[in-house]
PDB file of N, CA and C in Angstrom:
ATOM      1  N   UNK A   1    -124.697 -80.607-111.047  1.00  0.00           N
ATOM      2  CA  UNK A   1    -124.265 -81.993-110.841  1.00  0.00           C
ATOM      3  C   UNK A   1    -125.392 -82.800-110.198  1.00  0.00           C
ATOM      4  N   UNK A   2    -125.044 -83.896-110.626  1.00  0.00           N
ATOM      5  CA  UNK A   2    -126.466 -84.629-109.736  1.00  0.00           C
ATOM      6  C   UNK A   2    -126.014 -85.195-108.406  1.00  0.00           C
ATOM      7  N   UNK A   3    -127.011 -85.769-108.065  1.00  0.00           N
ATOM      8  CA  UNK A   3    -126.731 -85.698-106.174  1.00  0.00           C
ATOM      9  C   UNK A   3    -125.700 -87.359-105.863  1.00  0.00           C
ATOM     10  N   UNK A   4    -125.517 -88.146-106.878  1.00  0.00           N
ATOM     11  CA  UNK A   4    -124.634 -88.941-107.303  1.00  0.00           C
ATOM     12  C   UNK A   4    -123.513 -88.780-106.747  1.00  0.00           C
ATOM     13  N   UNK A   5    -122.741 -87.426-107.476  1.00  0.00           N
ATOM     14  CA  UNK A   5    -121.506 -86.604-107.563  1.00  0.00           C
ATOM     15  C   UNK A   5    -121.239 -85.432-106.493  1.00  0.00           C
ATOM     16  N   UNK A   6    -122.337 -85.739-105.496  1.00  0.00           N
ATOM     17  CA  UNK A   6    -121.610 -84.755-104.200  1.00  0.00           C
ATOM     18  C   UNK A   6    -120.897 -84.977-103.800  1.00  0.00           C
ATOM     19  N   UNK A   7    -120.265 -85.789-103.174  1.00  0.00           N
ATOM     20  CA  UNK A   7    -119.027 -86.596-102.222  1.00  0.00           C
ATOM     21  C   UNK A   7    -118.033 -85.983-103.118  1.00  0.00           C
ATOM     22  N   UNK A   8    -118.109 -86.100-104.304  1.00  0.00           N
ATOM     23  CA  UNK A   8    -116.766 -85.884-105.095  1.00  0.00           C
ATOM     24  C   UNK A   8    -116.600 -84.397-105.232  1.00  0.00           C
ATOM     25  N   UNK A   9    -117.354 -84.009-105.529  1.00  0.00           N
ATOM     26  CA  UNK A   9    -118.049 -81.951-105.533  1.00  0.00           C
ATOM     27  C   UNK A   9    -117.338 -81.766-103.497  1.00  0.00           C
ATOM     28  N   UNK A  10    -117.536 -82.454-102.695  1.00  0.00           N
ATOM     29  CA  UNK A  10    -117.207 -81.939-101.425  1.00  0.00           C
ATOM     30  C   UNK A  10    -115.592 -82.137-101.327  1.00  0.00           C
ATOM     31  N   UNK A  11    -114.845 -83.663-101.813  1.00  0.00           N
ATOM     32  CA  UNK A  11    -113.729 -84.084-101.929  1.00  0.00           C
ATOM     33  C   UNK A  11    -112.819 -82.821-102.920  1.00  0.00           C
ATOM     34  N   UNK A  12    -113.595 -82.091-104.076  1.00  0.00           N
ATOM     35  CA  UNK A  12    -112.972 -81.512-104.965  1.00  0.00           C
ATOM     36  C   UNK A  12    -112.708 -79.933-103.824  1.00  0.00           C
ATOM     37  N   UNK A  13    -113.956 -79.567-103.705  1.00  0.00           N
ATOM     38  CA  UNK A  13    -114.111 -78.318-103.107  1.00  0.00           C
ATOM     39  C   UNK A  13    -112.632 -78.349-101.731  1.00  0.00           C
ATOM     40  N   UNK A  14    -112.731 -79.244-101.028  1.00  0.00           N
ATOM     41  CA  UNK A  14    -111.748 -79.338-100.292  1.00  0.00           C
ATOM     42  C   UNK A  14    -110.391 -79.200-100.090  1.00  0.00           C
ATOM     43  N   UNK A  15    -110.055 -80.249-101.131  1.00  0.00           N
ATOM     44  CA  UNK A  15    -108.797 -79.943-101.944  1.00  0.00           C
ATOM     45  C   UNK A  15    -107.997 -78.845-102.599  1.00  0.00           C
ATOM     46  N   UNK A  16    -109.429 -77.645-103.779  1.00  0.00           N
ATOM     47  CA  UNK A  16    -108.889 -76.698-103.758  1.00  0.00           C
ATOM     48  C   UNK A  16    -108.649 -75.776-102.709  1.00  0.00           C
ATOM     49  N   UNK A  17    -109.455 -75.662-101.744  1.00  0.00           N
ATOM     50  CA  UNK A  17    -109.501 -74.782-100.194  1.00  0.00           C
ATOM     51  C   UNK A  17    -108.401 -74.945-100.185  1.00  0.00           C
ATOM     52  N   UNK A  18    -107.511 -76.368 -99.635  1.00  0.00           N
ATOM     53  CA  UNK A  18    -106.230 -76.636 -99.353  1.00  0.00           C
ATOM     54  C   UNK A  18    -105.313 -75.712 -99.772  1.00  0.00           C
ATOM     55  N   UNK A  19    -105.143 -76.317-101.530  1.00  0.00           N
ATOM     56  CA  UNK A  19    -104.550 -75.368-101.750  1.00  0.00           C
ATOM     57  C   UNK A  19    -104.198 -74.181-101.974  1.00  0.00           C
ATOM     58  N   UNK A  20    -105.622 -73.597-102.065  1.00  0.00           N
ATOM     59  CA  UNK A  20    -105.381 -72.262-102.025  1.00  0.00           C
ATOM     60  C   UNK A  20    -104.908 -71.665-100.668  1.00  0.00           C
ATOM     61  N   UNK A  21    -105.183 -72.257 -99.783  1.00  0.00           N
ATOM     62  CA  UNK A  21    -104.796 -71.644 -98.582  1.00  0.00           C
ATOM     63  C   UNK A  21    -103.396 -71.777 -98.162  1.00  0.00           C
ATOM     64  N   UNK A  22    -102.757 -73.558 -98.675  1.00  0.00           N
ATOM     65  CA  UNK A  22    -100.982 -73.303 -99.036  1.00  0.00           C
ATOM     66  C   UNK A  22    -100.555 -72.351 -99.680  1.00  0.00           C
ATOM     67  N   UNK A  23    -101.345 -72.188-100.617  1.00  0.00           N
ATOM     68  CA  UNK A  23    -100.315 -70.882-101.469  1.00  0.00           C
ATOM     69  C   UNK A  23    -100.769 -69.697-101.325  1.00  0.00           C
ATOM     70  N   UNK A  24    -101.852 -68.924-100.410  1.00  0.00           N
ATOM     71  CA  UNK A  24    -101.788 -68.105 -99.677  1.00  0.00           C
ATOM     72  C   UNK A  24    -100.416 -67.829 -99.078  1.00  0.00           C
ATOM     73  N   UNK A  25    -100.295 -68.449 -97.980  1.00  0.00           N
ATOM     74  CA  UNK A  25     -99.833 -68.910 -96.488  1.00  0.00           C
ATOM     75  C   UNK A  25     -97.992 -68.644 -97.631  1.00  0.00           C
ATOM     76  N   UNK A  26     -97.766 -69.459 -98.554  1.00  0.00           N
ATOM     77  CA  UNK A  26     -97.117 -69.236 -99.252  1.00  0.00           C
ATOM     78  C   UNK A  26     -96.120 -67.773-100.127  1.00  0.00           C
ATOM     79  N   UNK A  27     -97.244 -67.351-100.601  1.00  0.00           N
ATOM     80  CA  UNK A  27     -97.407 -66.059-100.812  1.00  0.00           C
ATOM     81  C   UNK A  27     -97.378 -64.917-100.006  1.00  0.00           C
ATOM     82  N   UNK A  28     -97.537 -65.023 -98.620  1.00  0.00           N
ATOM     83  CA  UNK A  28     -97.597 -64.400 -97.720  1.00  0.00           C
ATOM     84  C   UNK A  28     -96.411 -64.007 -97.078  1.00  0.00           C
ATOM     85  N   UNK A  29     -95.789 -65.616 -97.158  1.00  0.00           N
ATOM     86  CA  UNK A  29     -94.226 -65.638 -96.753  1.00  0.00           C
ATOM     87  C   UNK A  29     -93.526 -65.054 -97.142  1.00  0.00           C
ATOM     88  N   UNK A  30     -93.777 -65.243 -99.082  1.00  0.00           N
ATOM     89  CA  UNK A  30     -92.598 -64.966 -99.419  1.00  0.00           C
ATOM     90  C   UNK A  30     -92.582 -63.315 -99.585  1.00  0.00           C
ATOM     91  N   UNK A  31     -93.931 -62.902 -99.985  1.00  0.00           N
ATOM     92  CA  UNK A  31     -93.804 -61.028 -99.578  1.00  0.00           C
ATOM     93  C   UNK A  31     -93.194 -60.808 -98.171  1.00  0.00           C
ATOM     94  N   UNK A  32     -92.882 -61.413 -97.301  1.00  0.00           N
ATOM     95  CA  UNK A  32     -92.570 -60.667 -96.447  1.00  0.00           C
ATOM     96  C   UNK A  32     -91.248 -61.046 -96.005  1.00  0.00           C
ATOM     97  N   UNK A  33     -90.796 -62.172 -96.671  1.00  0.00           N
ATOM     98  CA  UNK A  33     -89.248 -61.989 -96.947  1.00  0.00           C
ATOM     99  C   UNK A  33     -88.469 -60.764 -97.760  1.00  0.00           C
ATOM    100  N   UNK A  34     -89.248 -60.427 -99.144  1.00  0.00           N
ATOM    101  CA  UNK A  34     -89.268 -59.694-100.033  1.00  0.00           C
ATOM    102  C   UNK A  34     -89.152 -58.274 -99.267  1.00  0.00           C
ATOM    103  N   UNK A  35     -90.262 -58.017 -98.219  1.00  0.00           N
ATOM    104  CA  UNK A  35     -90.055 -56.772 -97.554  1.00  0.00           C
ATOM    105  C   UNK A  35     -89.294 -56.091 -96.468  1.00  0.00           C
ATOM    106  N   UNK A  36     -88.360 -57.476 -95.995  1.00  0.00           N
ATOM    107  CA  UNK A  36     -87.874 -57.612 -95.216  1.00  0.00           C
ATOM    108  C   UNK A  36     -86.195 -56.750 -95.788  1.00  0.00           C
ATOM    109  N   UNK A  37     -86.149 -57.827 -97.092  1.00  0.00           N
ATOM    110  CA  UNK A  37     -85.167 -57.115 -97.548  1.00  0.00           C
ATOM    111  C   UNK A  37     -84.953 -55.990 -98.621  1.00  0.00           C
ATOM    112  N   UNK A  38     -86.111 -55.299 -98.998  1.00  0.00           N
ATOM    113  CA  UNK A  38     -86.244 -53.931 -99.293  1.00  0.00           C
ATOM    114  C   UNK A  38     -86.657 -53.196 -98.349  1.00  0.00           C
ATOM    115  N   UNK A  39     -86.339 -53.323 -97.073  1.00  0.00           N
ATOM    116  CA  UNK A  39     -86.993 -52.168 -95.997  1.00  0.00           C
ATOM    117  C   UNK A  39     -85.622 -51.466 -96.377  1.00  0.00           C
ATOM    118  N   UNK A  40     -84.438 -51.497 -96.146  1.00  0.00           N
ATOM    119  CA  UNK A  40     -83.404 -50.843 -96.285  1.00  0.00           C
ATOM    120  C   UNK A  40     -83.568 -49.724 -97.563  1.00  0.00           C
ATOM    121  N   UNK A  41     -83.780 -50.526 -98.979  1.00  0.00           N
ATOM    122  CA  UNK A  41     -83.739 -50.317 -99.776  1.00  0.00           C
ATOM    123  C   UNK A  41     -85.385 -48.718-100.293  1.00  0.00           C
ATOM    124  N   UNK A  42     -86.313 -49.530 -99.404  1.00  0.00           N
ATOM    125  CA  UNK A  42     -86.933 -48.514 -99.775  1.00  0.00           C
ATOM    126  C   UNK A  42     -86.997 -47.520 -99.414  1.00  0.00           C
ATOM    127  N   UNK A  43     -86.372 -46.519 -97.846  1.00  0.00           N
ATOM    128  CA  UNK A  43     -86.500 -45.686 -97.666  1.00  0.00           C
ATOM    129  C   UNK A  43     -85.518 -44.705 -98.701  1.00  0.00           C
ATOM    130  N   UNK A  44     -84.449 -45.403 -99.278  1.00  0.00           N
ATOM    131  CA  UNK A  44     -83.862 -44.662-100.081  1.00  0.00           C
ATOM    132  C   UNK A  44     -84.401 -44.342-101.013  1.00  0.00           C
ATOM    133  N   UNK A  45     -85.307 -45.326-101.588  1.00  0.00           N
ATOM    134  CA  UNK A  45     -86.734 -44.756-103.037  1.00  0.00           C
ATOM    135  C   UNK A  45     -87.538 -43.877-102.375  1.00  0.00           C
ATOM    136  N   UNK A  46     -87.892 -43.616-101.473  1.00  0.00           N
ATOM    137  CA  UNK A  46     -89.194 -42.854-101.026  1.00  0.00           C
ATOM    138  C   UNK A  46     -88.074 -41.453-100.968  1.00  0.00           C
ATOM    139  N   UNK A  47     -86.900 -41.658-100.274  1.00  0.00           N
ATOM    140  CA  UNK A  47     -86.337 -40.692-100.620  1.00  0.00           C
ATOM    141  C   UNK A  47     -85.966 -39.659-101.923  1.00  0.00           C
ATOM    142  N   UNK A  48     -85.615 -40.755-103.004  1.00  0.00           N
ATOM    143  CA  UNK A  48     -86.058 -40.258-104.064  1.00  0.00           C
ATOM    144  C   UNK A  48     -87.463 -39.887-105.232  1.00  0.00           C
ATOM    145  N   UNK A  49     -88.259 -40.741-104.931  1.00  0.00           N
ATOM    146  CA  UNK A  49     -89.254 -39.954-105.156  1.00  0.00           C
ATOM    147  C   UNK A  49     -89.724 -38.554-104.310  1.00  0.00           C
ATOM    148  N   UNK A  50     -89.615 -38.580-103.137  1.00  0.00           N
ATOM    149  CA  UNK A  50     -89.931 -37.058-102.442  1.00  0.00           C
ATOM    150  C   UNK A  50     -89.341 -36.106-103.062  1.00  0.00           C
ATOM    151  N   UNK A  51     -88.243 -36.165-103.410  1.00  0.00           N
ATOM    152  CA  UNK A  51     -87.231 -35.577-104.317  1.00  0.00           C
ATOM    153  C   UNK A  51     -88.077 -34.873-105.789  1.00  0.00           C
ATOM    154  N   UNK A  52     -88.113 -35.957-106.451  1.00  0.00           N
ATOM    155  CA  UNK A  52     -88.528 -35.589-107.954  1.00  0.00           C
ATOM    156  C   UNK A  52     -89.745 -35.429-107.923  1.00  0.00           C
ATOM    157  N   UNK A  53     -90.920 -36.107-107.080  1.00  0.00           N
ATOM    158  CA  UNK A  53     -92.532 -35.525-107.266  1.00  0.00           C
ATOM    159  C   UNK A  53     -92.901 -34.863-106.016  1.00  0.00           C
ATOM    160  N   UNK A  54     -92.755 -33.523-105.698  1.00  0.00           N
ATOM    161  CA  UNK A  54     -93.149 -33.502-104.376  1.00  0.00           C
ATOM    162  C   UNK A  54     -94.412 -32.678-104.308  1.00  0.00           C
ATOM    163  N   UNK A  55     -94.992 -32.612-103.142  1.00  0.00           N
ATOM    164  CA  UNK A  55     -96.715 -32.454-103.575  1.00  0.00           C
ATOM    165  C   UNK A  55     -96.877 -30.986-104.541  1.00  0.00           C
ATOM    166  N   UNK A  56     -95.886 -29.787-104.253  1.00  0.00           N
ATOM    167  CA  UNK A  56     -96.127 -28.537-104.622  1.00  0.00           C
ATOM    168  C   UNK A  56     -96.586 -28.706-106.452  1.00  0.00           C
ATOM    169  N   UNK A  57     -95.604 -30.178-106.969  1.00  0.00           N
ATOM    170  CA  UNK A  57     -95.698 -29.659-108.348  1.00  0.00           C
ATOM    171  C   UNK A  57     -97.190 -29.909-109.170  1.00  0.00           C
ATOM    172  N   UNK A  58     -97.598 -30.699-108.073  1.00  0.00           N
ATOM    173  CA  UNK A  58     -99.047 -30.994-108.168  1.00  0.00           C
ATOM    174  C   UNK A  58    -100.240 -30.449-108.024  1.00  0.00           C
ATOM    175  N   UNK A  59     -99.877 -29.267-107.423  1.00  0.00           N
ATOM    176  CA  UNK A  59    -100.548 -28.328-107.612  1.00  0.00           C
ATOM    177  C   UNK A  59    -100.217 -27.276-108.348  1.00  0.00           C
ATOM    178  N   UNK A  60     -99.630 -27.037-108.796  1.00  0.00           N
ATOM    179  CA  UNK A  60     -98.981 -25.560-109.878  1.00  0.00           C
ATOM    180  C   UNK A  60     -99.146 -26.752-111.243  1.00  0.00           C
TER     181      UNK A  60
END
């Protein structure tokens, strides 16, 4: 770009920062709503996977 179009190159750059950092911050949230309400849920999967893959068969 030519040196014309910096201000706008700094105005642009900015803007995306923004948003990427809303929808970080976003994203962040909502995984941990998400994990909040599979904590219950997952010890019962880990339970079942321990179940069906457990380390022995991985070795034989």
């Amino acid at each position: 770009m030519t040196r014309k179009c910096g201000w706008i190159n700094e105005i642009l750059k900015r803007v995306t920062l923004e948003r990427y950092e809303n929808r970080r911050k976003e994203i962040i949230h909502r995984k941990g709503r998400d994990l909040q309400k599979l904590a219950g849920k997952k010890l019962h999967i880990d339970k079942n996977l321990k179940e069906r893959y457990s380390p022995m068969d991985e070795i034989v």
